[in-house]
C-alpha atoms as a PDB file:
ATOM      1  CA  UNK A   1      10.040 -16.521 -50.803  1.00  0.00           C
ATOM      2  CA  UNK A   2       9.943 -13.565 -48.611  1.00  0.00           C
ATOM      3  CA  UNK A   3      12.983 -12.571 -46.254  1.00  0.00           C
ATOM      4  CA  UNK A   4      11.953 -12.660 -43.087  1.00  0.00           C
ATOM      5  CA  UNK A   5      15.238 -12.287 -40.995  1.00  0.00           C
ATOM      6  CA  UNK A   6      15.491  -8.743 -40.749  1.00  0.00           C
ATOM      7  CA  UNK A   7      15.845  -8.441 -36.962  1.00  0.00           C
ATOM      8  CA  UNK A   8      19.483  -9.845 -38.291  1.00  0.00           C
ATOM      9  CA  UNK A   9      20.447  -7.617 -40.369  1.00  0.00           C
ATOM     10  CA  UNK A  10      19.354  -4.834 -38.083  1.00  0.00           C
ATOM     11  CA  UNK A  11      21.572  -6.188 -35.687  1.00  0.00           C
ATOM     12  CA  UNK A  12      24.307  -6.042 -38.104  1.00  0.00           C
ATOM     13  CA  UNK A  13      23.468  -2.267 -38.765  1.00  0.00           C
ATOM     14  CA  UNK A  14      23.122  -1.498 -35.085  1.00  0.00           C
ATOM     15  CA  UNK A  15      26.621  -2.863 -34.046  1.00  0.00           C
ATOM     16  CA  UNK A  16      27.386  -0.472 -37.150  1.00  0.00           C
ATOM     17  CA  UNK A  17      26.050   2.110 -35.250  1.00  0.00           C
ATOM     18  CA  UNK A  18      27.439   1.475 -31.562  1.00  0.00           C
ATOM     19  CA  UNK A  19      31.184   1.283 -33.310  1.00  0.00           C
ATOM     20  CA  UNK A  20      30.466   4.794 -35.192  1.00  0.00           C
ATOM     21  CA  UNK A  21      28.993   6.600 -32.371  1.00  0.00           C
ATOM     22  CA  UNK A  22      31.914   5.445 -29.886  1.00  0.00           C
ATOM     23  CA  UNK A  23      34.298   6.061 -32.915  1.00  0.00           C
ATOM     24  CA  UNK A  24      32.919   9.449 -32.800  1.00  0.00           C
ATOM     25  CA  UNK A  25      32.645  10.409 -28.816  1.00  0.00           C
ATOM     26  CA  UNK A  26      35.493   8.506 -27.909  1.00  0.00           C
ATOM     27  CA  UNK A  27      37.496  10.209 -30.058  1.00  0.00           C
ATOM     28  CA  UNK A  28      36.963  13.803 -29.793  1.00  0.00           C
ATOM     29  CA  UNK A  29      37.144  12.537 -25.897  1.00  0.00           C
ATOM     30  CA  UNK A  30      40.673  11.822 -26.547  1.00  0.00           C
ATOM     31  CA  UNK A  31      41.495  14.907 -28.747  1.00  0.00           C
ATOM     32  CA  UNK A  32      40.286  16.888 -25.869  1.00  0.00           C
ATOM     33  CA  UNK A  33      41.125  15.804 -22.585  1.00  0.00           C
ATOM     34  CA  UNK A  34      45.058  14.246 -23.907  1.00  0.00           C
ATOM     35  CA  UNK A  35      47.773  16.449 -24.628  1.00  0.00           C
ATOM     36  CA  UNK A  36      49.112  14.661 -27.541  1.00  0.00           C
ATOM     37  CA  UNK A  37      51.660  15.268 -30.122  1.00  0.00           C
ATOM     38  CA  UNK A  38      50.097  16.590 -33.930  1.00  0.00           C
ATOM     39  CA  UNK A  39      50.594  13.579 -35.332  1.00  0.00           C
ATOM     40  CA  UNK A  40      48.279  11.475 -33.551  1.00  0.00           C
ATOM     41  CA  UNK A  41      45.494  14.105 -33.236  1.00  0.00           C
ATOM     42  CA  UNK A  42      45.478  14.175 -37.283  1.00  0.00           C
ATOM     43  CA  UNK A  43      44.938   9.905 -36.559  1.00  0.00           C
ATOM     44  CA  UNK A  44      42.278  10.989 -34.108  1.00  0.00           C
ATOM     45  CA  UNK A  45      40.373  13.707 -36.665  1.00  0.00           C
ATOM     46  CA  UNK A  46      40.265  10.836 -39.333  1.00  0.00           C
ATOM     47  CA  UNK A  47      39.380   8.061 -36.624  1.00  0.00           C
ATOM     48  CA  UNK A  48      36.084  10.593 -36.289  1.00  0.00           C
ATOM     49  CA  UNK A  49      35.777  10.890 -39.687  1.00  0.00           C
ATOM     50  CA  UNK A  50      35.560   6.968 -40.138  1.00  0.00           C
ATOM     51  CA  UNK A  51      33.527   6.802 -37.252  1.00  0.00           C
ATOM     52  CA  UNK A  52      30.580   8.861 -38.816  1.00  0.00           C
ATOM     53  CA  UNK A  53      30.936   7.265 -42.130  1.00  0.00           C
ATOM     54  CA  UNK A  54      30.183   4.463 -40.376  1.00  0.00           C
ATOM     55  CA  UNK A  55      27.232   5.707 -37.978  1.00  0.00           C
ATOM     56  CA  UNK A  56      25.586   7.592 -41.321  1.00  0.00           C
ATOM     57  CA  UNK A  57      25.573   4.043 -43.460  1.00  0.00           C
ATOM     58  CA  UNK A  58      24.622   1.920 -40.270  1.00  0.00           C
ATOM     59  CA  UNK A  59      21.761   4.649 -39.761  1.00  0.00           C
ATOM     60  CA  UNK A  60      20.461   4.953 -43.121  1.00  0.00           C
ATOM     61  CA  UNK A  61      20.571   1.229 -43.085  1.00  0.00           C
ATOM     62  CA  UNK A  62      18.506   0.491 -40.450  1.00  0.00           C
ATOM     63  CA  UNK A  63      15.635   2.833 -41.805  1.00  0.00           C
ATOM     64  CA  UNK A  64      15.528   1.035 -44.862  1.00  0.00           C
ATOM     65  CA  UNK A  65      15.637  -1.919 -43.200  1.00  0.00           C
ATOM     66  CA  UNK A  66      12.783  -0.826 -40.838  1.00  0.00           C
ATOM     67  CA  UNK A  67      10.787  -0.094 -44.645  1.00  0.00           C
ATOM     68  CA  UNK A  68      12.009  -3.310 -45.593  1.00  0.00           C
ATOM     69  CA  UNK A  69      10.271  -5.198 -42.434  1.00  0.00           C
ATOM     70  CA  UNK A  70       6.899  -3.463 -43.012  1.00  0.00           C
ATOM     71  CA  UNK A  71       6.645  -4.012 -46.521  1.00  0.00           C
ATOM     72  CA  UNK A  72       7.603  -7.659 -46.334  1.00  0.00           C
ATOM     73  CA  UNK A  73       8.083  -8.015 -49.749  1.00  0.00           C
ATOM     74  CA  UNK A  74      11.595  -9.377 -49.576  1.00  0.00           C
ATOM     75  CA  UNK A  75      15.090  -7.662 -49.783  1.00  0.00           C
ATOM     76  CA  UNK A  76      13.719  -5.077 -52.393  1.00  0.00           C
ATOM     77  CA  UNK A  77      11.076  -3.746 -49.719  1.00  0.00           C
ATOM     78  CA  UNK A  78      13.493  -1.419 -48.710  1.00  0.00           C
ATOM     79  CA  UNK A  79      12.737   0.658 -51.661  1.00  0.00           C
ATOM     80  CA  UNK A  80       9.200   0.524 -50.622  1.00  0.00           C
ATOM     81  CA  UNK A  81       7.580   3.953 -51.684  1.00  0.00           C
ATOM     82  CA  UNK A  82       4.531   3.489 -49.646  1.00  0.00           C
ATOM     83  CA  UNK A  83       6.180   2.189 -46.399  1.00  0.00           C
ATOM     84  CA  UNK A  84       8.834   5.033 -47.078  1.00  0.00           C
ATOM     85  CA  UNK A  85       6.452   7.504 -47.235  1.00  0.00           C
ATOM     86  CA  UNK A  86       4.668   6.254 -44.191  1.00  0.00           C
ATOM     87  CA  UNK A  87       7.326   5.565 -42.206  1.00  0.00           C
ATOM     88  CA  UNK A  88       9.499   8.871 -42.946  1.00  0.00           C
ATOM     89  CA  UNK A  89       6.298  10.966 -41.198  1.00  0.00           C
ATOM     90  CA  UNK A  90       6.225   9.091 -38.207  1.00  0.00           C
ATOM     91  CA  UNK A  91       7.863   9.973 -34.491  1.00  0.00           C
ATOM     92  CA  UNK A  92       9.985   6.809 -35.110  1.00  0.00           C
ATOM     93  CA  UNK A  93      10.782   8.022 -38.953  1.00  0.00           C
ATOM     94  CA  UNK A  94      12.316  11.336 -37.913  1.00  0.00           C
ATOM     95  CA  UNK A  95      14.320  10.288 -34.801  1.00  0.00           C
ATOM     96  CA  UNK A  96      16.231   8.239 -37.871  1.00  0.00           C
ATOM     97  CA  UNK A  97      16.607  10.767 -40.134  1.00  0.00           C
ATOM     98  CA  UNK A  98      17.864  13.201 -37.333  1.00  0.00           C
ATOM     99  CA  UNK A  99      20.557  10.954 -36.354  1.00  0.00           C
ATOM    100  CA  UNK A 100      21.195  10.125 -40.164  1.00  0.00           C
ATOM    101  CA  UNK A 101      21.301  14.537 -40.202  1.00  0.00           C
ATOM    102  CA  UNK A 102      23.638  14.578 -37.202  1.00  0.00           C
ATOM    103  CA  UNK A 103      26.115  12.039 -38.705  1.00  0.00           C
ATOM    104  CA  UNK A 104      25.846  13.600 -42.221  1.00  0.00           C
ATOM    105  CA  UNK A 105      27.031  16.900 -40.963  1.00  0.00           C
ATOM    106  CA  UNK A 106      29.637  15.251 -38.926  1.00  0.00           C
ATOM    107  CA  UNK A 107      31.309  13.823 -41.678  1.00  0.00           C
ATOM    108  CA  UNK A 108      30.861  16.022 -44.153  1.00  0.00           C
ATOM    109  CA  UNK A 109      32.997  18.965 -41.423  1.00  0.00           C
ATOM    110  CA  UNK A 110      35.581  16.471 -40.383  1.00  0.00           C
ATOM    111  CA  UNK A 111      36.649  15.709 -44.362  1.00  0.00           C
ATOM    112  CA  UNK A 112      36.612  19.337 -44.505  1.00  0.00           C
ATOM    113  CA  UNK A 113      38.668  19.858 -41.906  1.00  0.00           C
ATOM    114  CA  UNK A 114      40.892  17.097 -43.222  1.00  0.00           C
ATOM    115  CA  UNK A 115      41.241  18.808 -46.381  1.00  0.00           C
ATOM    116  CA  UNK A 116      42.574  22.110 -44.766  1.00  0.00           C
ATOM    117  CA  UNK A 117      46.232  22.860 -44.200  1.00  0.00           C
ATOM    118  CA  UNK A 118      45.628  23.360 -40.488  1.00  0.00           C
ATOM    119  CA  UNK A 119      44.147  20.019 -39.129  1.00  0.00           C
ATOM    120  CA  UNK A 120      43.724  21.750 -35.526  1.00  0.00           C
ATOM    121  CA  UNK A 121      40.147  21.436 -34.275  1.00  0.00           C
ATOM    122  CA  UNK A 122      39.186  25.184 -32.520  1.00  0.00           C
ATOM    123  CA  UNK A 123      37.431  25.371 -29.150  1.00  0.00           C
ATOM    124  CA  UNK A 124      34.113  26.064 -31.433  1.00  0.00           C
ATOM    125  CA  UNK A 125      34.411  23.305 -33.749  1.00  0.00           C
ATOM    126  CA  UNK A 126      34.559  21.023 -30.728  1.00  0.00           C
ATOM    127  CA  UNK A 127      31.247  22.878 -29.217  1.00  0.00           C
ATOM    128  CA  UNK A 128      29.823  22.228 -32.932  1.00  0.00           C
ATOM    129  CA  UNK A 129      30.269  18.673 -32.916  1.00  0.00           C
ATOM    130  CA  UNK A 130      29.545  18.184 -29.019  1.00  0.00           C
ATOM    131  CA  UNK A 131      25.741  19.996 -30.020  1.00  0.00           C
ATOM    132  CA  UNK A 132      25.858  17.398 -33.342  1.00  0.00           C
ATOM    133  CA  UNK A 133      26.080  14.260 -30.719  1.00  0.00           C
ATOM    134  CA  UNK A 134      23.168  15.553 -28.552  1.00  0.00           C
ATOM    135  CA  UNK A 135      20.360  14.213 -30.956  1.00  0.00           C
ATOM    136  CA  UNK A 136      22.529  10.810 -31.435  1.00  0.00           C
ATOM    137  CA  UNK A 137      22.832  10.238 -27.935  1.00  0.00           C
ATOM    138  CA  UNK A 138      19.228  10.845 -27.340  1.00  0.00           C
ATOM    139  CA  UNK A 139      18.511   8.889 -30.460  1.00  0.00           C
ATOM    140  CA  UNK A 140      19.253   5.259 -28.729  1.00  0.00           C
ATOM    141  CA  UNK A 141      16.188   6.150 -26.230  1.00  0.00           C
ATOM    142  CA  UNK A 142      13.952   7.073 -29.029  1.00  0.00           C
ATOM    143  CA  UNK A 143      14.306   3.616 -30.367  1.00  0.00           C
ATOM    144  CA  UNK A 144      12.987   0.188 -29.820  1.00  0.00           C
ATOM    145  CA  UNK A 145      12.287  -1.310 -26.667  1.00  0.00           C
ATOM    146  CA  UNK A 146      12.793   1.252 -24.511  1.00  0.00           C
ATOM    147  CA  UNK A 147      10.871   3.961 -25.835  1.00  0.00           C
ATOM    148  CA  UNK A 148       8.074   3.598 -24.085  1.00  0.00           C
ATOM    149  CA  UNK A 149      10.749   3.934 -20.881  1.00  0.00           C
ATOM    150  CA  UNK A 150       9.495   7.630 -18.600  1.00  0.00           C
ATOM    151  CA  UNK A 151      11.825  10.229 -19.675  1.00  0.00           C
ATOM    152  CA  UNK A 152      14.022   9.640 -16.237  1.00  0.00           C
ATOM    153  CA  UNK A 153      14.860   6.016 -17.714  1.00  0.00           C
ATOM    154  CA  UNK A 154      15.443   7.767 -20.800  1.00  0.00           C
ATOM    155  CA  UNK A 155      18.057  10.247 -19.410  1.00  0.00           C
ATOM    156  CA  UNK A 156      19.709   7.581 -17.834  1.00  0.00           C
ATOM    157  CA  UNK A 157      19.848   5.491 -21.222  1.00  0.00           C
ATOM    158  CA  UNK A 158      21.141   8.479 -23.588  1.00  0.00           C
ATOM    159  CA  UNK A 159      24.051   9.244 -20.242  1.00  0.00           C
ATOM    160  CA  UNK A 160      24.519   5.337 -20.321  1.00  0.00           C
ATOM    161  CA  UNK A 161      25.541   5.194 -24.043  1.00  0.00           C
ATOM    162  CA  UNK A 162      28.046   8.499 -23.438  1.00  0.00           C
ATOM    163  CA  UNK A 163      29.846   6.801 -21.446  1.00  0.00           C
ATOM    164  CA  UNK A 164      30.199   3.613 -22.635  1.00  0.00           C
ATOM    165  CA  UNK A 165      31.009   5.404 -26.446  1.00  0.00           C
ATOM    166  CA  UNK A 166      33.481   7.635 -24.378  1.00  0.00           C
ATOM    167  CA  UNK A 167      35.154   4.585 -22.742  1.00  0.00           C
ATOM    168  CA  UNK A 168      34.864   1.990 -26.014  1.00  0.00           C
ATOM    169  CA  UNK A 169      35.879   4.660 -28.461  1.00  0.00           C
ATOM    170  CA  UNK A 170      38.928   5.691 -26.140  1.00  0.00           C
ATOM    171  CA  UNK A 171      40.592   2.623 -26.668  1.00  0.00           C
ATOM    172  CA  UNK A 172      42.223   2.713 -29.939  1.00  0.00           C
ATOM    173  CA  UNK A 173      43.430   6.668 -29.170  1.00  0.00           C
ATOM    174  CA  UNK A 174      44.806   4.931 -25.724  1.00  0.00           C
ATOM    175  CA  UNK A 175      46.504   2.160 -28.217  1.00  0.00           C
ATOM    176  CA  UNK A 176      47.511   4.567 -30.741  1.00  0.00           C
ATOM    177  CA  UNK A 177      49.062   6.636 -27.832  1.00  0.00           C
ATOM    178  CA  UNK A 178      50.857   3.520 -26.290  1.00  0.00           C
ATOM    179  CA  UNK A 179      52.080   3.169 -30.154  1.00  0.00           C
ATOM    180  CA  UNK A 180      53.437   6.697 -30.374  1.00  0.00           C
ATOM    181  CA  UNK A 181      54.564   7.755 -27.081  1.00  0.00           C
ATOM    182  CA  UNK A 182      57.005   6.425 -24.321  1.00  0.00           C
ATOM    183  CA  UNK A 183      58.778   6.826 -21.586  1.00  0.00           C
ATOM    184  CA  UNK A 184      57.227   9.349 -18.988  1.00  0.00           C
ATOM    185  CA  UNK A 185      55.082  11.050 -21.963  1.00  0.00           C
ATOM    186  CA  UNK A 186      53.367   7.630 -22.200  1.00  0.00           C
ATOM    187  CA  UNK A 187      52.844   7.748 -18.437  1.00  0.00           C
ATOM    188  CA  UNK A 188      51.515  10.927 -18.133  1.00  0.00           C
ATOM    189  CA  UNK A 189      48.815  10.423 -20.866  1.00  0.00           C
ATOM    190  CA  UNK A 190      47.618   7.540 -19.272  1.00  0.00           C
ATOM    191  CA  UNK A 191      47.683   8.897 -15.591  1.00  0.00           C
ATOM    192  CA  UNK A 192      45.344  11.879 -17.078  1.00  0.00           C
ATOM    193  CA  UNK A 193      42.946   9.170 -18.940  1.00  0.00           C
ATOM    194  CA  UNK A 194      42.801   7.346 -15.783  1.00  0.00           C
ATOM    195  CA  UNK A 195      41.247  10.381 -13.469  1.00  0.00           C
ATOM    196  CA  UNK A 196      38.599  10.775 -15.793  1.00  0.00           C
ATOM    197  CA  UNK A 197      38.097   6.953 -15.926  1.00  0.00           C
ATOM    198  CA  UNK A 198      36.926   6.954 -12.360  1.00  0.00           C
ATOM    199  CA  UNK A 199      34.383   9.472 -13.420  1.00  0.00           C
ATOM    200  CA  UNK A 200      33.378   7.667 -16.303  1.00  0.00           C
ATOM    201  CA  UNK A 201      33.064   3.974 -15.038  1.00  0.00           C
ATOM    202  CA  UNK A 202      31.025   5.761 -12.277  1.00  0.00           C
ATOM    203  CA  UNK A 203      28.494   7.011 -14.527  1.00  0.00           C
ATOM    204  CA  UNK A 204      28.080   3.738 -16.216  1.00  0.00           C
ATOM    205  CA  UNK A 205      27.402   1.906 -12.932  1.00  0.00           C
ATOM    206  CA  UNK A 206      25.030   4.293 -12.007  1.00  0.00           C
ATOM    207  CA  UNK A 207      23.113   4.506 -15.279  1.00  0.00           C
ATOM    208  CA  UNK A 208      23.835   0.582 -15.821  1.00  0.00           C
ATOM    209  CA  UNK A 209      22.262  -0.627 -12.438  1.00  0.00           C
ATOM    210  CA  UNK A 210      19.477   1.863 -12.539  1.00  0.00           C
ATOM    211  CA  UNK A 211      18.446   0.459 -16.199  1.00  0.00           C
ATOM    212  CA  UNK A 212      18.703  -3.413 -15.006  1.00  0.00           C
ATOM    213  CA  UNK A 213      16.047  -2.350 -12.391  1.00  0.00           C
ATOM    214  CA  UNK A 214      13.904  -0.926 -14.419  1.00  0.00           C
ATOM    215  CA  UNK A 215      14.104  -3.729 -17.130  1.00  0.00           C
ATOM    216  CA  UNK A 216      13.708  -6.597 -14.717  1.00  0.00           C
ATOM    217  CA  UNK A 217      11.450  -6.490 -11.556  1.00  0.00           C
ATOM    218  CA  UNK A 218      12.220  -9.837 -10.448  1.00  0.00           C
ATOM    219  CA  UNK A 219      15.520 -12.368 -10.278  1.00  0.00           C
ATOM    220  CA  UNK A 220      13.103 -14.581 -12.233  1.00  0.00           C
ATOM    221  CA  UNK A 221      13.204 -12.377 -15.303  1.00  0.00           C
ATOM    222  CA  UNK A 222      16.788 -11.602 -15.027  1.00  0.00           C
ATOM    223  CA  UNK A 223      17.612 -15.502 -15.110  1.00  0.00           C
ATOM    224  CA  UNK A 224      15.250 -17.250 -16.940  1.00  0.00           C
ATOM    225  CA  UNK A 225      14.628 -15.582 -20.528  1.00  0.00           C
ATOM    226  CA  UNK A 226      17.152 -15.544 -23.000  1.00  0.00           C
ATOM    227  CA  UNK A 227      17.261 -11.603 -22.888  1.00  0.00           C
ATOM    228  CA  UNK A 228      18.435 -11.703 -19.462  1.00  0.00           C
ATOM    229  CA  UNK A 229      20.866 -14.362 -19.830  1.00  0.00           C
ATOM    230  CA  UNK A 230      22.323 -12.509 -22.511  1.00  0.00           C
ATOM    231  CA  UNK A 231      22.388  -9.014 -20.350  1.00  0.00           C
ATOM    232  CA  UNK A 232      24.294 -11.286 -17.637  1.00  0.00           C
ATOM    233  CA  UNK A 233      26.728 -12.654 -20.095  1.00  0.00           C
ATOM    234  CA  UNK A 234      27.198  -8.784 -21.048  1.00  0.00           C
ATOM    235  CA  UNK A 235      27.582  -7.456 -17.436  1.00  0.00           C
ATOM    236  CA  UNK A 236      30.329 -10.015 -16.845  1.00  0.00           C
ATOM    237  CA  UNK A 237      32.334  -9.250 -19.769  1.00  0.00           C
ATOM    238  CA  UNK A 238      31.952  -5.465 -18.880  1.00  0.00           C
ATOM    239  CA  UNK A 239      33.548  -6.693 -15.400  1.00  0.00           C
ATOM    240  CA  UNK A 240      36.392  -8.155 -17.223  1.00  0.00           C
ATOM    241  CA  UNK A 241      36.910  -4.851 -19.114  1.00  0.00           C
ATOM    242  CA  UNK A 242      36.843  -2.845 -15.677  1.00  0.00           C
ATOM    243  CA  UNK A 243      39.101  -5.439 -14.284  1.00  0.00           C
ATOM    244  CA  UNK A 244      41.363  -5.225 -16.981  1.00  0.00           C
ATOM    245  CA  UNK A 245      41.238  -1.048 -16.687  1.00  0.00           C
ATOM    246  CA  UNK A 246      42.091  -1.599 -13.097  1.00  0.00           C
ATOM    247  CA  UNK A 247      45.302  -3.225 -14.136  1.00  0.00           C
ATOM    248  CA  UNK A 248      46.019  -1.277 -16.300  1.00  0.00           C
ATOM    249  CA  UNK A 249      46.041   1.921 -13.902  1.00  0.00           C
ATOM    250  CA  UNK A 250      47.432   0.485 -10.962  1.00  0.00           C
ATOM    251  CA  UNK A 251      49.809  -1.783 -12.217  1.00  0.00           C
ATOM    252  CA  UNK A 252      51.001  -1.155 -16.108  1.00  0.00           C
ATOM    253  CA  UNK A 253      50.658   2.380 -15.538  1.00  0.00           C
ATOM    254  CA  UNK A 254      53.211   3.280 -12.737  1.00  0.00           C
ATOM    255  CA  UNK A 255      55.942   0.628 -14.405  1.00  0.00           C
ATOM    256  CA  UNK A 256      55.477   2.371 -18.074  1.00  0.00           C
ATOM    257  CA  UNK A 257      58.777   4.028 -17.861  1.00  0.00           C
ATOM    258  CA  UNK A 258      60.252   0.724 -18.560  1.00  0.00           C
ATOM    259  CA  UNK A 259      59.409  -0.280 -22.406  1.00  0.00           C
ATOM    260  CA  UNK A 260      58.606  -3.838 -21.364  1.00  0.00           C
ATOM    261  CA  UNK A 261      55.230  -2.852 -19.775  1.00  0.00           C
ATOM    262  CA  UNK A 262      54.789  -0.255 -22.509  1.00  0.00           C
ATOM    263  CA  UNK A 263      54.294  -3.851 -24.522  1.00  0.00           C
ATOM    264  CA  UNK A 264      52.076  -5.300 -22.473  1.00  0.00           C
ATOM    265  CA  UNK A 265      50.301  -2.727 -22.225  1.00  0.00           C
ATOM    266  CA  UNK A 266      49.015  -2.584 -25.632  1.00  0.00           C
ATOM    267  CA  UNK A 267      48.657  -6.001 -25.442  1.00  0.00           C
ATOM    268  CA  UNK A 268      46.052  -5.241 -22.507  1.00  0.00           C
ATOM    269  CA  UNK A 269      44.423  -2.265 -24.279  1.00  0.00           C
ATOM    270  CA  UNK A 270      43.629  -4.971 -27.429  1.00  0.00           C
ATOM    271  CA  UNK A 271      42.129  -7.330 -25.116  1.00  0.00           C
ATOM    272  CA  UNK A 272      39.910  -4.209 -24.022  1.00  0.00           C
ATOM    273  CA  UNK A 273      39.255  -3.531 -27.794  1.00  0.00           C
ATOM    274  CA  UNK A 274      37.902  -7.720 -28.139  1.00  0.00           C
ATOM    275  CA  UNK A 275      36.200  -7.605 -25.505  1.00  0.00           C
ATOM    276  CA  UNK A 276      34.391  -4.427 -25.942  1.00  0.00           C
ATOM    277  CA  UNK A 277      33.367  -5.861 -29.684  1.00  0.00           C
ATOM    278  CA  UNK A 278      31.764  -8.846 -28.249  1.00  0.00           C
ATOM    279  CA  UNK A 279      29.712  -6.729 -25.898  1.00  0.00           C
ATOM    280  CA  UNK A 280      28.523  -4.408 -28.797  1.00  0.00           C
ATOM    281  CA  UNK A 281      27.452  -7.492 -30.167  1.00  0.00           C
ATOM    282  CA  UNK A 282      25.520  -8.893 -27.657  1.00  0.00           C
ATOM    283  CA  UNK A 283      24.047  -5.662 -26.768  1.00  0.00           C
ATOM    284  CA  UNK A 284      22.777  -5.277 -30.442  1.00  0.00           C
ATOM    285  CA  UNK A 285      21.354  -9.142 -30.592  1.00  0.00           C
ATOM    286  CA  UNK A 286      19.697  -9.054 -27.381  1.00  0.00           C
ATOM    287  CA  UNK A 287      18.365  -5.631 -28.602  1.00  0.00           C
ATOM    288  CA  UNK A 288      17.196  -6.637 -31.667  1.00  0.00           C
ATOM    289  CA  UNK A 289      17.167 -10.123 -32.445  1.00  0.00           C
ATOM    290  CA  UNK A 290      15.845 -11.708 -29.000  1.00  0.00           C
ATOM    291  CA  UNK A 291      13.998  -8.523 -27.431  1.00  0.00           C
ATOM    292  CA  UNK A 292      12.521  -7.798 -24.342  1.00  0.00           C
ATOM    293  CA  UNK A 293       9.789 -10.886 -23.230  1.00  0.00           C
END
């Protein structure tokens, strides 16, 4: 019998994907705009590194998987010369292998900067790997239902990934911060996140509204197939987040002085983590295993 669930397994691949890129982007975020201590930014450089180990395997994954659809010949289609072949040469074959590229080079300077005595990452290897995310970013337009979106939807899709990688992959440097730091240090670091949180949350609405409309035309659409009951479920767990980040900077925030809301803090930032997880996930299944109707 042929296997004929491969939208699953693509989904599986793609939430692969949305955790390495916001590994990736989030991170260097962090490295960059927080003045932290050596120690963490060596936990940062190898948070990166896991972060395009994982976005290379989830990528290479989902073209063989893609090879694996079109031959449907069952798991072992993925080795598929023909489809490979066929596939590899098309506009939807090279967008993969660029981001597979982009990834590949990632990783393969972060372990090298890993392996040097000085784990500092220069002004230009920051430009380097802020070039390297370009083609990623652009990537999730390129792919699935909304490539046949006008280039102006497109814009607005790559921008809305940035800054929901920027904000989901922040969350474990904000954790390991809360781990590491206290006292006014603490305070400071998070008062700095939280100015360029208002700049990043304001991108995402933008981007995030401006993609709904374009997706659904009608209240009818939005509410009545399962690809808009899903996107609903996913806007009101991204309200939750936002609602939870507004907590955070107007109440934990100005108390963290005092270790006790230090704690709860990092209790907060985990419930982030959870809840960002869960809308990956939904994202990638109403993506790839429901689609667009």
């Amino acid at each position: 019998m042929f296997f004929d669930h491969w939208e699953y397994i693509t989904w599986i691949a793609k939430l692969g994907l949305y955790c390495g890129t916001a590994f990736v982007i989030g991170g260097l975020f962090c490295y960059i705009s927080l003045k932290l201590v050596s120690e963490i930014k060596i936990k940062l450089i190898k948070y990166m590194a896991l972060g395009t180990m994982l976005g290379a395997l989830s990528s290479i994954l989902s073209f063989l998987f893609l090879v694996g659809s079109f031959s449907n010949t069952g798991l072992l289609g993925i080795f598929d010369s023909f489809y490979f072949n066929f596939l590899i040469h098309t506009s939807i074959g090279q967008v993969h292998l660029l981001r597979i590229f982009c990834f590949v080079i990632l990783c393969g300077l972060l372990l090298f900067k890993l392996s040097q005595k000085h784990k500092y990452l220069a002004v230009i290897w920051q430009l380097i790997f802020s070039i390297l995310f370009i083609p990623i970013l652009i990537s999730f337009a390129k792919l699935g239902h909304v490539a046949n979106f006008g280039t102006l939807s497109q814009l607005l899709i790559s921008l809305h990934v940035l800054a929901v990688s920027i904000w989901m992959g922040s969350l474990y440097p904000l954790w390991l911060v809360s781990q590491n730091l206290t006292g006014k240090p603490l305070q400071e670091s998070m008062i700095r996140f939280g100015h360029f949180a208002i700049f990043i949350v304001a991108v995402l609405l933008i981007c995030g509204i401006s993609i709904a409309l374009s997706f659904f035309h009608d209240w009818k659409a939005l509410i009545n197939t399962a690809y808009g009951q899903g996107f609903i479920v996913k806007i009101l767990l991204a309200c939750s987040i936002l609602l939870l980040a507004a907590c955070n900077k107007l109440y934990f925030t100005p108390r963290l002085q005092q270790a006790k809301y230090a704690k709860q803090l990092r209790y907060c930032i985990l419930l982030e983590i959870g809840l960002g997880l869960l809308i990956l996930m939904i994202t990638g299944y109403i993506t790839t295993v429901i689609g667009m109707e």
